[in-house]
C-alpha atoms as a PDB file:
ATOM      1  CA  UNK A   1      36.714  61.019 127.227  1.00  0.00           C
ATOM      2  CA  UNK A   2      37.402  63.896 129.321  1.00  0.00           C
ATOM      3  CA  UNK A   3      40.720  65.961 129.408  1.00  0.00           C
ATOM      4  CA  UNK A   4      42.524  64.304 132.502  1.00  0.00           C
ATOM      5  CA  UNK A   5      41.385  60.866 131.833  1.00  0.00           C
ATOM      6  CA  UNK A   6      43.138  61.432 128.206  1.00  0.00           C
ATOM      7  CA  UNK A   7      46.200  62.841 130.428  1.00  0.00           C
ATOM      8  CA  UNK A   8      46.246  59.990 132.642  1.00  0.00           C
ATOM      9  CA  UNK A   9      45.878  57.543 129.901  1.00  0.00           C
ATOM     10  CA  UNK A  10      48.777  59.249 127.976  1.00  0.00           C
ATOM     11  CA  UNK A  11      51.086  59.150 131.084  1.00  0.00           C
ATOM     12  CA  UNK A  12      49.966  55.193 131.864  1.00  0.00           C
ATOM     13  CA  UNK A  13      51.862  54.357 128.759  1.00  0.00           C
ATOM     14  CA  UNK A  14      55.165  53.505 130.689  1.00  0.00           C
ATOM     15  CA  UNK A  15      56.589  50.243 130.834  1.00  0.00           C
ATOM     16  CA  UNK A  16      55.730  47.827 127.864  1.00  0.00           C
ATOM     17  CA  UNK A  17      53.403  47.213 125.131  1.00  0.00           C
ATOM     18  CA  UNK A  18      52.291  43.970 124.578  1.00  0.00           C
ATOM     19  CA  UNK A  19      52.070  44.536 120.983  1.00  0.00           C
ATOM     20  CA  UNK A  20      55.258  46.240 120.135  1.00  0.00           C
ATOM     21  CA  UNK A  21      59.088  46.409 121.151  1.00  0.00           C
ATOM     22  CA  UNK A  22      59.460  49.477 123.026  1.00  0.00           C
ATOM     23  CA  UNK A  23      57.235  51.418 126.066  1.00  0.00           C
ATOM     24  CA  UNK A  24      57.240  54.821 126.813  1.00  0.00           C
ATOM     25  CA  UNK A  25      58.950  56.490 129.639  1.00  0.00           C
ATOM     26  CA  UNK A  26      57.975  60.318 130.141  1.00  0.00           C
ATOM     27  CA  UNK A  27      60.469  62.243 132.379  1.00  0.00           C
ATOM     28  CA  UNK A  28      59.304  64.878 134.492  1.00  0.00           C
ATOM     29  CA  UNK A  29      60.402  67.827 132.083  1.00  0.00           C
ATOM     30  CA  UNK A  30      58.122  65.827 129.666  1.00  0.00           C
ATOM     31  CA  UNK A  31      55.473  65.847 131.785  1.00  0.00           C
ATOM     32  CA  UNK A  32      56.138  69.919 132.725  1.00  0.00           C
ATOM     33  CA  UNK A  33      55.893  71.086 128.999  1.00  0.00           C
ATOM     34  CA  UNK A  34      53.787  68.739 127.925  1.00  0.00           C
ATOM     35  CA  UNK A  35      51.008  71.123 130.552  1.00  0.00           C
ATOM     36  CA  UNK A  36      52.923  74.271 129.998  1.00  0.00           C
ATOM     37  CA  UNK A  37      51.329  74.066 126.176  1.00  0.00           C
ATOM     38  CA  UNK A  38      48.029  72.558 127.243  1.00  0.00           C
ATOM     39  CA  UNK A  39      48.161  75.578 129.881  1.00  0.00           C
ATOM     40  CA  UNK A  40      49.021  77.875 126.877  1.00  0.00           C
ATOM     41  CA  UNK A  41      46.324  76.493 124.552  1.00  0.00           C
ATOM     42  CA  UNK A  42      43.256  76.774 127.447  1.00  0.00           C
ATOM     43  CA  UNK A  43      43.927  80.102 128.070  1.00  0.00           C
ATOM     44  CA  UNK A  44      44.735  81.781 124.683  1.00  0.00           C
ATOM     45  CA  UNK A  45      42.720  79.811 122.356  1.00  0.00           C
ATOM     46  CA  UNK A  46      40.142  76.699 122.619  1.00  0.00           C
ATOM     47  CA  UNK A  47      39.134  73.609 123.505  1.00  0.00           C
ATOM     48  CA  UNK A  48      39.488  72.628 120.213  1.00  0.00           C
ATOM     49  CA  UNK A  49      42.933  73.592 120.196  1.00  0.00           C
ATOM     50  CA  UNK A  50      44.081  71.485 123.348  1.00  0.00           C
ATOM     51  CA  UNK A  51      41.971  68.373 122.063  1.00  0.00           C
ATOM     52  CA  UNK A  52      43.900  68.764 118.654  1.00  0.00           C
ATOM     53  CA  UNK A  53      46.860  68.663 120.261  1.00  0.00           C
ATOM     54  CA  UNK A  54      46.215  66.332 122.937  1.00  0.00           C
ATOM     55  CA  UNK A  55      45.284  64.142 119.628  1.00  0.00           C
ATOM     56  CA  UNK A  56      48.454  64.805 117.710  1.00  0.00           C
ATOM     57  CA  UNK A  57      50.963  63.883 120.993  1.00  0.00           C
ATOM     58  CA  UNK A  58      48.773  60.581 121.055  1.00  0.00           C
ATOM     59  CA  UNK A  59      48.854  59.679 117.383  1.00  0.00           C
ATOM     60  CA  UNK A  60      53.179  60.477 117.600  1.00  0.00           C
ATOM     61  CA  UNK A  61      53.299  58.312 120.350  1.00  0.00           C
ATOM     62  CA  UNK A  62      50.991  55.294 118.580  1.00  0.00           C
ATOM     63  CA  UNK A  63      53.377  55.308 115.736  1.00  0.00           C
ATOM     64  CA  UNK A  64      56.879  55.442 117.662  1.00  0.00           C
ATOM     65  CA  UNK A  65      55.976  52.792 119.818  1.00  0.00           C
ATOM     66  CA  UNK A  66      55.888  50.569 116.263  1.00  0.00           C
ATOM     67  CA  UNK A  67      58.858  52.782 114.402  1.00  0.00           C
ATOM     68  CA  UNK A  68      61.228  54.272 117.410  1.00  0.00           C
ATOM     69  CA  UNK A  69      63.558  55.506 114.984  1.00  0.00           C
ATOM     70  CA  UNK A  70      60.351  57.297 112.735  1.00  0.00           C
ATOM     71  CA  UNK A  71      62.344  60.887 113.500  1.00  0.00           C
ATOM     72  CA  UNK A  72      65.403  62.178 112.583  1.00  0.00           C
ATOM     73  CA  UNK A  73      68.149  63.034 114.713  1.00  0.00           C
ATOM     74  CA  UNK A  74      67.780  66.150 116.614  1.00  0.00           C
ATOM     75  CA  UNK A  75      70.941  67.745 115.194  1.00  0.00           C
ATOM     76  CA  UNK A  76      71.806  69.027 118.549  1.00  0.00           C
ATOM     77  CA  UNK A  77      72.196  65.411 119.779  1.00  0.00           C
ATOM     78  CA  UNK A  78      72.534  62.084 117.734  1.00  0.00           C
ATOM     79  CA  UNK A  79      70.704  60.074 120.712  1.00  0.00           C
ATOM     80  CA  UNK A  80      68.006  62.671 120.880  1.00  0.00           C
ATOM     81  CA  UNK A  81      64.790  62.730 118.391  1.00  0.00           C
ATOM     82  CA  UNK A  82      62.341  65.199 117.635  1.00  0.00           C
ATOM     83  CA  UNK A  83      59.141  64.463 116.615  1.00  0.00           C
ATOM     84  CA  UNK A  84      57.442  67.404 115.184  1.00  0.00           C
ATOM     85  CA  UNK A  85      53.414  67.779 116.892  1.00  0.00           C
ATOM     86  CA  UNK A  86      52.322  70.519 114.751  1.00  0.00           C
ATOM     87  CA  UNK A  87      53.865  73.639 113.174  1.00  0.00           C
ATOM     88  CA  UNK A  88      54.252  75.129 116.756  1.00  0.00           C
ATOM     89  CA  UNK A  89      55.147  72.099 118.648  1.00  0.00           C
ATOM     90  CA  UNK A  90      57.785  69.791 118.231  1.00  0.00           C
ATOM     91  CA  UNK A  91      58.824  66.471 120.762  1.00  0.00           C
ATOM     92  CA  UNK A  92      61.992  65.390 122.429  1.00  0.00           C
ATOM     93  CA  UNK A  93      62.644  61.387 122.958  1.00  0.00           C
ATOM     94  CA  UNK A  94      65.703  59.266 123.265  1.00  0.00           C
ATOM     95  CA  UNK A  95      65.760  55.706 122.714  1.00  0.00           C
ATOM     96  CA  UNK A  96      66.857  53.210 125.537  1.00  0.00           C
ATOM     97  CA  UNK A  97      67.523  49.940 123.429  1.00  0.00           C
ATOM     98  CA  UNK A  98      69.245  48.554 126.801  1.00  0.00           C
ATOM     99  CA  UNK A  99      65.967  48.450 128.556  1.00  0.00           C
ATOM    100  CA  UNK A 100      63.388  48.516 125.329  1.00  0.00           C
ATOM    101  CA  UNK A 101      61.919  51.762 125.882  1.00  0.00           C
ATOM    102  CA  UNK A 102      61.889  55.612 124.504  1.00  0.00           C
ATOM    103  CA  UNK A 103      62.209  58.096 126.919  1.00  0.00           C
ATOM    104  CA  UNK A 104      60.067  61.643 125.981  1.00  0.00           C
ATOM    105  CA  UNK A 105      62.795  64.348 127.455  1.00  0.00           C
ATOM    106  CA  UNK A 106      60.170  67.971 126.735  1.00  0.00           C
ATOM    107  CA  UNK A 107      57.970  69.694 124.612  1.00  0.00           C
ATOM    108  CA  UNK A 108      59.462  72.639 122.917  1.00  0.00           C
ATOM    109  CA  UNK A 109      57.704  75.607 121.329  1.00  0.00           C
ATOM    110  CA  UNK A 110      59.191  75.815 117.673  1.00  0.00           C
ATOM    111  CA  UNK A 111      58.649  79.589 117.348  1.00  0.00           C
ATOM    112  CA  UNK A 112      61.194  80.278 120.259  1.00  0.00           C
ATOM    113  CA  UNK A 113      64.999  80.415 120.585  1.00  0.00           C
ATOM    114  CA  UNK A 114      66.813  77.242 120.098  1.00  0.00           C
ATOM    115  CA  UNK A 115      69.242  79.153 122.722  1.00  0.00           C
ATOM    116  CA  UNK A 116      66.385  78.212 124.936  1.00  0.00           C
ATOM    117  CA  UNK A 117      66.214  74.704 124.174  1.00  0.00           C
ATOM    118  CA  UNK A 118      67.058  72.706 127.756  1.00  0.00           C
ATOM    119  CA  UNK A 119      66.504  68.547 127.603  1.00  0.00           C
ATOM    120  CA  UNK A 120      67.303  68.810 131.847  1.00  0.00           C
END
């Protein structure tokens, strides 16, 4: 599957699952980072290296649709999550259990300033 039909995929995951509890809900920061590191990736290293990670964001999402609560705390937030993508990448959700759904807030490079770190 191309790169943009795995994007589009990826970003058609809102709402709900039949086969689980909770859908995903990206917010538009979400959506921003998510192409600042694909950007990133394309342009300093391979097309390996934006399929890998492409892969990795997929698989995280896969397994917190059946185990929301899979990551810790983000220790900045109680009702914020981070799911770690790969040594350099790590994920932002919250959980919604009002409306059954997790909510993926950024992208955030793990070798920069947590000063840095913005969820808005």
């Amino acid at each position: 599957m191309e790169m943009s039909g795995r994007m589009n995929k990826l970003f058609r995951k809102q709402g709900k699952n039949m086969d689980t509890n909770y859908g995903i809900v990206w917010s538009k920061r979400a959506k921003e980072t998510y192409f600042v590191v694909l950007d990133y990736l394309a342009e300093y290293w391979s097309k390996r290296e934006v399929f890998q990670f492409m892969n990795r964001v997929e698989l995280v999402l896969k397994s917190l649709e059946k185990n929301p609560r899979m990551f810790a705390g983000s220790g900045m937030n109680k009702n914020i999550r981070k799911a770690y993508i790969d040594k350099n990448n790590s994920m932002f959700y919250s959980i919604d259990t009002y409306q059954e759904r997790m909510i993926i807030l950024t992208f955030f490079d793990n070798r920069q300033d947590p000063e840095k770190f913005k969820v808005n």
